[in-house]
PDB file of N, CA and C in Angstrom:
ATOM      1  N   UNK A   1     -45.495  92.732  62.752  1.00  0.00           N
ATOM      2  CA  UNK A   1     -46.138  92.711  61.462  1.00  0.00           C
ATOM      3  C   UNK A   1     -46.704  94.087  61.104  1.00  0.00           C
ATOM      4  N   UNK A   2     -47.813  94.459  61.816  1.00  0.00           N
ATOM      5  CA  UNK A   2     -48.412  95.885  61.520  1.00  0.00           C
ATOM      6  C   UNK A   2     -47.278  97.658  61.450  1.00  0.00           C
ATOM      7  N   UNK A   3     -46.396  96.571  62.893  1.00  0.00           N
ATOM      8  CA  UNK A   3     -45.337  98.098  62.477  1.00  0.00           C
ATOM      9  C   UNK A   3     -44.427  98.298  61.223  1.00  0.00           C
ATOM     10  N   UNK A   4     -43.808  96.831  61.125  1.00  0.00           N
ATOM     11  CA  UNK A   4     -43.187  96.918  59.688  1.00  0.00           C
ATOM     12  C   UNK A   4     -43.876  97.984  58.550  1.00  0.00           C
ATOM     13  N   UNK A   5     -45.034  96.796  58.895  1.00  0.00           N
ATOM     14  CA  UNK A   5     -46.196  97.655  57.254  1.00  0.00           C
ATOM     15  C   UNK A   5     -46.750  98.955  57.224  1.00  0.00           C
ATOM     16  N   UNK A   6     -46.398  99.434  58.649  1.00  0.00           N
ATOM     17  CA  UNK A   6     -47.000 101.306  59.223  1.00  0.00           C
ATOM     18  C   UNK A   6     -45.078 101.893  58.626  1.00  0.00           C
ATOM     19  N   UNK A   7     -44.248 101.252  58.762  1.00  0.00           N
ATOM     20  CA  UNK A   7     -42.752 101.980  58.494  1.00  0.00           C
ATOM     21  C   UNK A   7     -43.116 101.869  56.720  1.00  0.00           C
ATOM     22  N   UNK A   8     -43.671 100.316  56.117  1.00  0.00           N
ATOM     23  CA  UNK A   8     -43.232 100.664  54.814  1.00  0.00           C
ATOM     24  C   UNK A   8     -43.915 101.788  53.835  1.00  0.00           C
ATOM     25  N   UNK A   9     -45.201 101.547  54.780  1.00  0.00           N
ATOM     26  CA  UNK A   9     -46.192 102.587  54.302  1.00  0.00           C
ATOM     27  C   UNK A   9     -45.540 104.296  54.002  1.00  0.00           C
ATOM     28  N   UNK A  10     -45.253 104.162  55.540  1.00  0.00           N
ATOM     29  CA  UNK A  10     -44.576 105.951  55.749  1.00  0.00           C
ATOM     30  C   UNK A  10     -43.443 106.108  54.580  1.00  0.00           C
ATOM     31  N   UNK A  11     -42.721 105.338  54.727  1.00  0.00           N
ATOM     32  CA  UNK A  11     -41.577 105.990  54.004  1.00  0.00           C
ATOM     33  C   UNK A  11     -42.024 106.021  52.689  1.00  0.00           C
ATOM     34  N   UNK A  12     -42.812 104.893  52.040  1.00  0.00           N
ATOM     35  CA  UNK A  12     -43.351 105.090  50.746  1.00  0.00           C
ATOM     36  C   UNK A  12     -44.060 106.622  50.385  1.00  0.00           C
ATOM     37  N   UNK A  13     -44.365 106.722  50.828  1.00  0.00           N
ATOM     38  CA  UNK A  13     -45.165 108.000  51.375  1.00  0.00           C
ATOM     39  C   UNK A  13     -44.680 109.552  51.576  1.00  0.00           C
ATOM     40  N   UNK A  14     -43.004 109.114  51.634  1.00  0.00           N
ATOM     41  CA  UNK A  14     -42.263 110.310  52.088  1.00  0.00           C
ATOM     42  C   UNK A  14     -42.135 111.132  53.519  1.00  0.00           C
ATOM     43  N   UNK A  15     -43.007 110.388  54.307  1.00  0.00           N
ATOM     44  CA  UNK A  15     -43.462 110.867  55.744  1.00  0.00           C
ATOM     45  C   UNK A  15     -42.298 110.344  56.621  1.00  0.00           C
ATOM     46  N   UNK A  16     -41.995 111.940  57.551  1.00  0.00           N
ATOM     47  CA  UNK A  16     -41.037 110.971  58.851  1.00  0.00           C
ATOM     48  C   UNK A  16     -41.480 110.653  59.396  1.00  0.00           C
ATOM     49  N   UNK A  17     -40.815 110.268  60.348  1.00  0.00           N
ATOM     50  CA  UNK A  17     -41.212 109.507  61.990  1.00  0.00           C
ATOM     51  C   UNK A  17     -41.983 110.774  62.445  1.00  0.00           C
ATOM     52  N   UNK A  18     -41.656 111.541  62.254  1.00  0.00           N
ATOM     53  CA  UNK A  18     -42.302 113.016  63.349  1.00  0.00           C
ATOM     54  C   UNK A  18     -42.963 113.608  62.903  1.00  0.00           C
ATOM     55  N   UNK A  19     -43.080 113.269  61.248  1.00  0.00           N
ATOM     56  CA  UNK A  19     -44.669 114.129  60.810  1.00  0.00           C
ATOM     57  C   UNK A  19     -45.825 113.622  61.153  1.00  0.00           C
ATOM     58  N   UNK A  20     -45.313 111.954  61.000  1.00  0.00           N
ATOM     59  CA  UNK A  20     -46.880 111.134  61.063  1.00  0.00           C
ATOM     60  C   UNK A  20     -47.308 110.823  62.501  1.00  0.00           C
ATOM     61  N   UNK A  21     -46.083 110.670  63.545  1.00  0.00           N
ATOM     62  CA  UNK A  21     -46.452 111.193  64.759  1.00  0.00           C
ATOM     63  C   UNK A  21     -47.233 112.561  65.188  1.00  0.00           C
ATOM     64  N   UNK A  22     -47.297 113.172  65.103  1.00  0.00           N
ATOM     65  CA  UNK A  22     -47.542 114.871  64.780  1.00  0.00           C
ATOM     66  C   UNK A  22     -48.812 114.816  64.191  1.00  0.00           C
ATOM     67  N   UNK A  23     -49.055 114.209  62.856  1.00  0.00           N
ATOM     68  CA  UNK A  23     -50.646 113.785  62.713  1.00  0.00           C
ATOM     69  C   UNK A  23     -51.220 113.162  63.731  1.00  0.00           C
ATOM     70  N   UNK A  24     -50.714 112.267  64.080  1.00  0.00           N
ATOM     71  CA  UNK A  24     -51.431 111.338  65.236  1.00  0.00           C
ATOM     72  C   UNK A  24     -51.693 111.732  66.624  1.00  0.00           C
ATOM     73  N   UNK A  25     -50.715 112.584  66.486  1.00  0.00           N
ATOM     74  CA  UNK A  25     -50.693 113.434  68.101  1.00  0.00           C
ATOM     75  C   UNK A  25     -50.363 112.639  69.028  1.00  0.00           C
ATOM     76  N   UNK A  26     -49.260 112.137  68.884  1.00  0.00           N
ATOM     77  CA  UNK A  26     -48.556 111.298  69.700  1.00  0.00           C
ATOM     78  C   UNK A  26     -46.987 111.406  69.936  1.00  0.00           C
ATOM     79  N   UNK A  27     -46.272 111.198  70.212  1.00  0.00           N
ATOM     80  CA  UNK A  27     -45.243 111.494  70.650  1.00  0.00           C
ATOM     81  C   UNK A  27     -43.971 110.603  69.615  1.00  0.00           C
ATOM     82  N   UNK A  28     -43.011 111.219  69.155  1.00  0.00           N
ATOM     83  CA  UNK A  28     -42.157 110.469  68.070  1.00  0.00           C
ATOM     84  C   UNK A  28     -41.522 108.983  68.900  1.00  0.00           C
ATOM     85  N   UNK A  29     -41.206 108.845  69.566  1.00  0.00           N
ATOM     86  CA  UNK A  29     -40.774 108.052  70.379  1.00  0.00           C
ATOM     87  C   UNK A  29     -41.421 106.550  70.661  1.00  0.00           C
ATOM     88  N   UNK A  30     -42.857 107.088  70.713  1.00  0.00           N
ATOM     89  CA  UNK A  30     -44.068 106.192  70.688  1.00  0.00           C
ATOM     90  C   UNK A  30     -43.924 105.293  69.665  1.00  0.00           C
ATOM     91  N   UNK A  31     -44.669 106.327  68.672  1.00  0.00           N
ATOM     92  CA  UNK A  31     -44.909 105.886  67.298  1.00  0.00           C
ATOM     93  C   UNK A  31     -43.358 105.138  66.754  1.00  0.00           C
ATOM     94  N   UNK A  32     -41.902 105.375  67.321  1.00  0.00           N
ATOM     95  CA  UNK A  32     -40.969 104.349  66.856  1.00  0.00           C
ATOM     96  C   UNK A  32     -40.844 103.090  67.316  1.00  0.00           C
ATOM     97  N   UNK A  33     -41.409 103.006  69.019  1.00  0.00           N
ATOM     98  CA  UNK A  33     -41.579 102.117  69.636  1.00  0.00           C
ATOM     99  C   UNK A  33     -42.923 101.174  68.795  1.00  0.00           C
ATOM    100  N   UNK A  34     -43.809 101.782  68.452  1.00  0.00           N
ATOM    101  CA  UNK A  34     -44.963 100.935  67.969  1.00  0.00           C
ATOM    102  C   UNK A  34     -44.609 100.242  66.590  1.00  0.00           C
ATOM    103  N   UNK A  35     -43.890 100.952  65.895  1.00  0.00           N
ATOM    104  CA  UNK A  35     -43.349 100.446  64.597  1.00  0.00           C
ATOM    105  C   UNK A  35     -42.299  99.531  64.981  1.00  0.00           C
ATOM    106  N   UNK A  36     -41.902  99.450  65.743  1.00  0.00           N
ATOM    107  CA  UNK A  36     -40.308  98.628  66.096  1.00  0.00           C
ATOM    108  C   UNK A  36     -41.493  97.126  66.781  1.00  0.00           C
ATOM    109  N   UNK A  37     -42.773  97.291  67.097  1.00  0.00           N
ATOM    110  CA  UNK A  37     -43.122  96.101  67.629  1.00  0.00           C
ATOM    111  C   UNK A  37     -43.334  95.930  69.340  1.00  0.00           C
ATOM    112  N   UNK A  38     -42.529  97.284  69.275  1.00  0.00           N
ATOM    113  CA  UNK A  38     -42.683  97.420  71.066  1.00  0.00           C
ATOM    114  C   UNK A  38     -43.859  97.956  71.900  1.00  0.00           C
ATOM    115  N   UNK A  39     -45.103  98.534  71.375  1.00  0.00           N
ATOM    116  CA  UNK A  39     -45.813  98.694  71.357  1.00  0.00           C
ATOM    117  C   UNK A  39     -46.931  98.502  70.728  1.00  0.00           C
ATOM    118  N   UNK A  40     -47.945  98.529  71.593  1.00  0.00           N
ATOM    119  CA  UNK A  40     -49.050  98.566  70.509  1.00  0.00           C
ATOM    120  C   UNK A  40     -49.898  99.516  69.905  1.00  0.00           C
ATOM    121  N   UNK A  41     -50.443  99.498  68.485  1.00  0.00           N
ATOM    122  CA  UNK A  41     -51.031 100.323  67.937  1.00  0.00           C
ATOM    123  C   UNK A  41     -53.051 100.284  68.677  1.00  0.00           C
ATOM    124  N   UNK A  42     -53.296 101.467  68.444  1.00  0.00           N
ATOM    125  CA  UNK A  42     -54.631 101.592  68.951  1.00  0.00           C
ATOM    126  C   UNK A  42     -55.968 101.004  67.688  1.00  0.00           C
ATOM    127  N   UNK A  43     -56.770 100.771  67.843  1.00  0.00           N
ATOM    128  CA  UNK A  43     -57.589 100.480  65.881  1.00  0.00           C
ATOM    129  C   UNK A  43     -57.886 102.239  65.936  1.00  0.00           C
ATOM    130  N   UNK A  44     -58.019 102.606  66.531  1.00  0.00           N
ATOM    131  CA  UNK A  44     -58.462 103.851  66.000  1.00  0.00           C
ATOM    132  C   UNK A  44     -57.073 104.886  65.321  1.00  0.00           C
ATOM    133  N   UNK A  45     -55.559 104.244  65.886  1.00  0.00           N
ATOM    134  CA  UNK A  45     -54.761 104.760  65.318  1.00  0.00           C
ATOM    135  C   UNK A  45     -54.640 103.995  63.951  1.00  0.00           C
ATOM    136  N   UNK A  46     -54.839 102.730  64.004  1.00  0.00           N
ATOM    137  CA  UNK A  46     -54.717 102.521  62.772  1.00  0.00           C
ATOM    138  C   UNK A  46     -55.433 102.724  61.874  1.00  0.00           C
ATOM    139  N   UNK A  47     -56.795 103.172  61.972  1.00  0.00           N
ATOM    140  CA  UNK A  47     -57.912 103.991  60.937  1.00  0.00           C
ATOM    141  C   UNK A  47     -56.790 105.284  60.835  1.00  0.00           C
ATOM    142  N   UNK A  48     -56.724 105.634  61.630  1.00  0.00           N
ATOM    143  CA  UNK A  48     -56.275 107.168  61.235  1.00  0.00           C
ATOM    144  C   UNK A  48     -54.759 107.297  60.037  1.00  0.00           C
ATOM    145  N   UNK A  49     -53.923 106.339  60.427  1.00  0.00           N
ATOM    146  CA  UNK A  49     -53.218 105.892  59.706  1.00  0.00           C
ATOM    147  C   UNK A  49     -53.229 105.745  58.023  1.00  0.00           C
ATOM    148  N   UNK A  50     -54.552 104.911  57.767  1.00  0.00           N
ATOM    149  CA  UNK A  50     -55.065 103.966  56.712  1.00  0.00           C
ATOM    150  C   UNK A  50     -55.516 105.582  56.217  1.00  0.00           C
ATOM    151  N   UNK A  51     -56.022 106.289  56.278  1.00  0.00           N
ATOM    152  CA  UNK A  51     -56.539 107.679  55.781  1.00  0.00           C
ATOM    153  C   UNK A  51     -55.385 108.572  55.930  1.00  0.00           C
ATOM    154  N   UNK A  52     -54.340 109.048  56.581  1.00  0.00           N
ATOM    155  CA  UNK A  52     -53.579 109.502  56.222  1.00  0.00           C
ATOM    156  C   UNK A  52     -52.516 109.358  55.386  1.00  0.00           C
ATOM    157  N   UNK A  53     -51.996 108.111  55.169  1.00  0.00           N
ATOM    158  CA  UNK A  53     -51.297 107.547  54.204  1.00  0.00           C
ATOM    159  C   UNK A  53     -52.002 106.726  52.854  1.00  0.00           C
ATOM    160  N   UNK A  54     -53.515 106.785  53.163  1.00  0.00           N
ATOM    161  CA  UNK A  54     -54.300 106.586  51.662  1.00  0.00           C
ATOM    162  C   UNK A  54     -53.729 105.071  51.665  1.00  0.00           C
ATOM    163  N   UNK A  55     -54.286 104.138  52.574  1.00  0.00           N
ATOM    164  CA  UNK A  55     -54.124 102.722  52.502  1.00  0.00           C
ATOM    165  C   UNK A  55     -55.046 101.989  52.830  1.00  0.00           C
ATOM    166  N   UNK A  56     -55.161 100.781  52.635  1.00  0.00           N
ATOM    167  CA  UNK A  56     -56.586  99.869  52.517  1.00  0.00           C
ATOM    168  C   UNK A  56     -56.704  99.745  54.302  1.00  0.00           C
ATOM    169  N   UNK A  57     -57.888 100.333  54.380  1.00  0.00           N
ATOM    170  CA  UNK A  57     -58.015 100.144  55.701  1.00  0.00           C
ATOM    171  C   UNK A  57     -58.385  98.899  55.959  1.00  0.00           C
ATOM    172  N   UNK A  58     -58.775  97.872  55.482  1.00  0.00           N
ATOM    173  CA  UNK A  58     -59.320  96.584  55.335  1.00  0.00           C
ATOM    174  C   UNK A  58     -57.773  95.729  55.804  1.00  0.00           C
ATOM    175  N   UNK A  59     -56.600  96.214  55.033  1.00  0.00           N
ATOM    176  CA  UNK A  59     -55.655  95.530  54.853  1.00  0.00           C
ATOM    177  C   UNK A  59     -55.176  95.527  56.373  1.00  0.00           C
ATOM    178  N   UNK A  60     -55.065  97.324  56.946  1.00  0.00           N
ATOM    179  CA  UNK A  60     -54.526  97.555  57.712  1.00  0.00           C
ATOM    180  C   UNK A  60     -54.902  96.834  58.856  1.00  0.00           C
ATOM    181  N   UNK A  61     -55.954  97.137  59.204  1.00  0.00           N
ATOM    182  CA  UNK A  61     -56.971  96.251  60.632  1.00  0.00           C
ATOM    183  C   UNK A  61     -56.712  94.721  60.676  1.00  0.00           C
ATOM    184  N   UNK A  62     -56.679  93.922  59.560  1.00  0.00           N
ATOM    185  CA  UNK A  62     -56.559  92.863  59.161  1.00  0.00           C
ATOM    186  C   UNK A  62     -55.163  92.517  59.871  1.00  0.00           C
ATOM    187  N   UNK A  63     -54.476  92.983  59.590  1.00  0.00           N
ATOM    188  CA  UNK A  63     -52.543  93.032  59.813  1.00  0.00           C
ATOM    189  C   UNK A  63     -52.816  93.060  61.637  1.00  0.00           C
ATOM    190  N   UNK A  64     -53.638  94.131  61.775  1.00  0.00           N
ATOM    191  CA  UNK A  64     -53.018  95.177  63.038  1.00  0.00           C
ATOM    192  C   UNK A  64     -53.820  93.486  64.090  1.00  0.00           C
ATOM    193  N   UNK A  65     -55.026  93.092  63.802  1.00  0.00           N
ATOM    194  CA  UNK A  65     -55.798  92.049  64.597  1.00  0.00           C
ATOM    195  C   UNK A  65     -55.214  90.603  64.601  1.00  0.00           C
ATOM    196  N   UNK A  66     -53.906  90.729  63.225  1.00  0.00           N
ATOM    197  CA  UNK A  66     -53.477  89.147  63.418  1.00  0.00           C
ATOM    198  C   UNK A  66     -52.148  89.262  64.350  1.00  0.00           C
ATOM    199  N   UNK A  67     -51.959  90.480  64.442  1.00  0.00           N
ATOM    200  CA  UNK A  67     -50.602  90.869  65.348  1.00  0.00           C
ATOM    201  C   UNK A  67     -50.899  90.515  66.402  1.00  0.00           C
ATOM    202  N   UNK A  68     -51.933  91.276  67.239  1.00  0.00           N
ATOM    203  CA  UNK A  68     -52.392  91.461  68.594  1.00  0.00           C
ATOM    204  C   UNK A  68     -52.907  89.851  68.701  1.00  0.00           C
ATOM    205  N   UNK A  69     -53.572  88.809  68.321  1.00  0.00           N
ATOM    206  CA  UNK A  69     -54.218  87.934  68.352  1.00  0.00           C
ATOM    207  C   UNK A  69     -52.439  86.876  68.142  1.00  0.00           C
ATOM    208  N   UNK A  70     -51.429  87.073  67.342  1.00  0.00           N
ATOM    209  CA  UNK A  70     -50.272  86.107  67.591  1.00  0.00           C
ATOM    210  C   UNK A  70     -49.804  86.801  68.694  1.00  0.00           C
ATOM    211  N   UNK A  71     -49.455  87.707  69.106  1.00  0.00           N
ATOM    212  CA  UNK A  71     -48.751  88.354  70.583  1.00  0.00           C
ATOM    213  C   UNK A  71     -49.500  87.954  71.513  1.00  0.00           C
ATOM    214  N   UNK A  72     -50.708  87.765  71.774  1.00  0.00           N
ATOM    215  CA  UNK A  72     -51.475  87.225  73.214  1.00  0.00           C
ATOM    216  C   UNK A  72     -51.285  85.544  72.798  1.00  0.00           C
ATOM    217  N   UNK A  73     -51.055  84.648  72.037  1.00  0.00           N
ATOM    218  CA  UNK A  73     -51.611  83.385  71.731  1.00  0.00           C
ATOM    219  C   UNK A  73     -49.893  82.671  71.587  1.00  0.00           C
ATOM    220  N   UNK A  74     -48.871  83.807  70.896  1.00  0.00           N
ATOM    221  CA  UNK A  74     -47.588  82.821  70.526  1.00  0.00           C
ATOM    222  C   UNK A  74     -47.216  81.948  71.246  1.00  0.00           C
ATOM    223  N   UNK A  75     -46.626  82.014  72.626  1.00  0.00           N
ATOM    224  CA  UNK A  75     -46.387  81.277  73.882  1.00  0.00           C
ATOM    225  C   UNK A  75     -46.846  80.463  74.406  1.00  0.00           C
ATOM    226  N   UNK A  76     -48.396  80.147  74.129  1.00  0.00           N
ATOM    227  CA  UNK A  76     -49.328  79.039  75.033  1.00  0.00           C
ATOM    228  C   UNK A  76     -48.973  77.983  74.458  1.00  0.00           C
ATOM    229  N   UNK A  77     -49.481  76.998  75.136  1.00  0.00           N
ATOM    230  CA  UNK A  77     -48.887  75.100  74.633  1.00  0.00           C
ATOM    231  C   UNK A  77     -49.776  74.962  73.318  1.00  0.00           C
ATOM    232  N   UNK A  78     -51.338  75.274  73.493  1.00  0.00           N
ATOM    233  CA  UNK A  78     -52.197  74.634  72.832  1.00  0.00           C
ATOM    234  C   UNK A  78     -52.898  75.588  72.206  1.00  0.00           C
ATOM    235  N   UNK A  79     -52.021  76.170  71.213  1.00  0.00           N
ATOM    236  CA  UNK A  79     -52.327  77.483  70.601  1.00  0.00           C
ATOM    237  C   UNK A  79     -53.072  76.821  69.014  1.00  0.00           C
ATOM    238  N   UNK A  80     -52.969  75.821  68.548  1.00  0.00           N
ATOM    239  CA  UNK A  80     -53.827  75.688  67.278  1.00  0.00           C
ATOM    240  C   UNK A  80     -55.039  74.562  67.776  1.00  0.00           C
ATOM    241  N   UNK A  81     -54.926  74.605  69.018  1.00  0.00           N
ATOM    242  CA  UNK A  81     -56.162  73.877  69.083  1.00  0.00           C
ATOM    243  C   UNK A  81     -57.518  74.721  69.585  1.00  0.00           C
ATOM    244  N   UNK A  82     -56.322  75.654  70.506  1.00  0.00           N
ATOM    245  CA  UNK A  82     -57.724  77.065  70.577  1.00  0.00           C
ATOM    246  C   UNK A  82     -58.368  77.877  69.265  1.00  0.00           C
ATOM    247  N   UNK A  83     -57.302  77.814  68.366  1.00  0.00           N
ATOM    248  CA  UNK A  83     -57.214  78.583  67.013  1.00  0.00           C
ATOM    249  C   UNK A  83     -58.920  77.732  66.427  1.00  0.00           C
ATOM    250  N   UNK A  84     -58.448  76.601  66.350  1.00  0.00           N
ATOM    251  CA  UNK A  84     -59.702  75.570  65.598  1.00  0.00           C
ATOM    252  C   UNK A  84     -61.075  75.912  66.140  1.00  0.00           C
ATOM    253  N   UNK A  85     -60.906  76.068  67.815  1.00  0.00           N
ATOM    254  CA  UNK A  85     -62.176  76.297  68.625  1.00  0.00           C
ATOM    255  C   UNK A  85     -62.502  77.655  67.840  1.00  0.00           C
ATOM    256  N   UNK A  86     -61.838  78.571  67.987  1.00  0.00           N
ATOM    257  CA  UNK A  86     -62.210  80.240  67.677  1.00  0.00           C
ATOM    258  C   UNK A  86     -63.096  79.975  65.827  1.00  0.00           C
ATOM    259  N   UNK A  87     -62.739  79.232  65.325  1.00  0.00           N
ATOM    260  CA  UNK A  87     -62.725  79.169  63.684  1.00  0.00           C
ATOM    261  C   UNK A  87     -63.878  78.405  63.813  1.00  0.00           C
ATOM    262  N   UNK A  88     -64.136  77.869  64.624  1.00  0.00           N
ATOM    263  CA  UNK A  88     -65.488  77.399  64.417  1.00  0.00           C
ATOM    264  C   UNK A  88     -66.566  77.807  65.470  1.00  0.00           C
ATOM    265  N   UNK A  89     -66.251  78.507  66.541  1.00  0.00           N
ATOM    266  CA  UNK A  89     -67.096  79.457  67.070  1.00  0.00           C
ATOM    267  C   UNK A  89     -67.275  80.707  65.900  1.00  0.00           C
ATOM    268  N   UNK A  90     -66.116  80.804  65.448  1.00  0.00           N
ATOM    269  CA  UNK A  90     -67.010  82.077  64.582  1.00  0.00           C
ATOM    270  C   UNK A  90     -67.443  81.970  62.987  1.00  0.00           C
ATOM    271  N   UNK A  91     -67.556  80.363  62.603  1.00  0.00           N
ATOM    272  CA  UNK A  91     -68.059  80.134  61.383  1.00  0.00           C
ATOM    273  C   UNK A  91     -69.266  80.074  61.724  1.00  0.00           C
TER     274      UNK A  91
END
C-alpha cells in the first residue's frame, strides 16, 4: 500500500528512483525494494518523504501504519477479533 503511494507520489513529482533515494540517503535498490513492498519504510522516512514530495503527511503515516499493522496481522486465524479488542482498547 504505502510503496505504491511513495511510487505514485514520485513519479507525479517527476523524481527518479535515485534522486529521491539520494534525498533520503539511502541506497536506490532499497528504496525499490521498499516501494515494491519488500521492505519496510521507516516513519521517519516517511516524514521525510511527505516534505520532500509536498504530501499530506497525515495521509502518508496513515497508509504507512495500516500497512505495517495488515503485514504483522494478515496470516493469524483471529485477526478481526483482535482488530475489535484494539478498537476498543483504544476508544
Amino acid at each position: 500500500m504505502i510503496g505504491q503511494k511513495i511510487r505514485e507520489l514520485r513519479e507525479e513529482n517527476d523524481f527518479l528512483l535515485r534522486q529521491l533515494a539520494a534525498k533520503l540517503d539511502i541506497d536506490t535498490a532499497q528504496l525499490s525494494k521498499m516501494e515494491r513492498g519488500e521492505r519496510f519504510f521507516k516513519k521517519e522516512e516517511i516524514i521525510e518523504i511527505s516534505r520532500i514530495l509536498k504530501a499530506d503527511k497525515q495521509e502518508l503515516l496513515t497508509i504507512w501504519l495500516a500497512d505495517k499493522i495488515y503485514k504483522t496481522i494478515k496470516d493469524e486465524e483471529y485477526v478481526f477479533s483482535a482488530l475489535k479488542l484494539v478498537e476498543q482498547k483504544l476508544q
